[in-house]
Protein backbone atom coordinates (compact mmCIF):
# COMPACT_ATOMS: atom_id res chain seq x y z
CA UNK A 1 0.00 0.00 0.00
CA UNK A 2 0.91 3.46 -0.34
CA UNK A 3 0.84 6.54 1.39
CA UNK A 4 -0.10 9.93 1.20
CA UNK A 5 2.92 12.43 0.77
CA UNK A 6 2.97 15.81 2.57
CA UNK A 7 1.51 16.89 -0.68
CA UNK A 8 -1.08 15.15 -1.11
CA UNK A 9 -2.55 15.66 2.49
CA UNK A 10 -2.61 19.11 2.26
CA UNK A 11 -3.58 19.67 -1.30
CA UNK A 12 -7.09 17.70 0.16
CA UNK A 13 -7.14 19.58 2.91
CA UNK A 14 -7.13 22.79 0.89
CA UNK A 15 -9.97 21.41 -1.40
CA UNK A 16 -12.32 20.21 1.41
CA UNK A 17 -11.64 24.13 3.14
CA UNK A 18 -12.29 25.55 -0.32
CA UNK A 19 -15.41 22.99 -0.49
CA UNK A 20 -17.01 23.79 2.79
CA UNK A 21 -16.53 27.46 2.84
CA UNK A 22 -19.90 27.91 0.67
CA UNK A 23 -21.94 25.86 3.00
CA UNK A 24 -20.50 27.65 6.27
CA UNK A 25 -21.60 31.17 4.69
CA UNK A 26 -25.18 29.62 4.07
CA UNK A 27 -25.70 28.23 7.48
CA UNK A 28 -24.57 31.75 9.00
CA UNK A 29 -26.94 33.50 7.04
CA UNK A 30 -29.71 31.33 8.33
CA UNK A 31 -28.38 32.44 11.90
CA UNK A 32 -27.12 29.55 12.99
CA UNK A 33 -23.54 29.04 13.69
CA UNK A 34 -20.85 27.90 10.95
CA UNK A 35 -19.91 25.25 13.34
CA UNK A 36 -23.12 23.09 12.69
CA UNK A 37 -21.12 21.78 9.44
CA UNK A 38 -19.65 19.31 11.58
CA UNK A 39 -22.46 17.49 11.60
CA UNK A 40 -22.02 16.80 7.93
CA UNK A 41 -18.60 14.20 9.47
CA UNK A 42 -21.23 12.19 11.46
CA UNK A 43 -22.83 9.12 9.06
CA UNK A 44 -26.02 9.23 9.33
CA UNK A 45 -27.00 12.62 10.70
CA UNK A 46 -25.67 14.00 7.48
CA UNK A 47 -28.75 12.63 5.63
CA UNK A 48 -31.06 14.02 8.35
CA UNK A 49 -29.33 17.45 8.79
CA UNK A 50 -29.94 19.16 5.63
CA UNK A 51 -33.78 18.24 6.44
CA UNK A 52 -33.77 19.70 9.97
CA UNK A 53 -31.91 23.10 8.26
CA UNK A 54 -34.83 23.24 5.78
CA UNK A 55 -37.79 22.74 7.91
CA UNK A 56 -36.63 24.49 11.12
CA UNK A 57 -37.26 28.36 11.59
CA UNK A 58 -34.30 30.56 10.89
CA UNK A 59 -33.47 33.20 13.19
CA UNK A 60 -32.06 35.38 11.29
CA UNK A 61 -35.25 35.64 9.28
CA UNK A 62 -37.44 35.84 12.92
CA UNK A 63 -35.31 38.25 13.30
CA UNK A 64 -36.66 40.56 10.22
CA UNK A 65 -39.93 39.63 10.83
CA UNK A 66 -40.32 41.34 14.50
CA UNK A 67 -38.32 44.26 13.10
């Protein structure tokens, strides 16, 4: 078998930053924190996630409603 080199490690570490960055921006402007994105690492609760996010009310958007 063979192993990763330096390289290769941090050229996918730099592609799953550059791939995650999007989906960090959306969940802040929902008003939730970025940090919810680590739910995506869990199996499982990355299928049901994406439905809570949809269905659940967004502060930021209660937010402009009692404004």
């Amino acid at each position: 078998m063979s192993s990763l080199s330096t390289w290769s490690c941090l050229a996918v570490l730099v592609i799953c930053i550059v791939m995650l960055y999007p989906y960090v921006r959306i969940v802040q402007r929902t008003g939730y924190s970025g940090w919810w994105l680590i739910t995506l690492c869990i199996p499982g609760v990355n299928l049901i996630m994406p439905w809570v996010f949809a269905m659940a009310r967004w502060p930021a958007l209660d937010g402009e409603r009692r404004a």
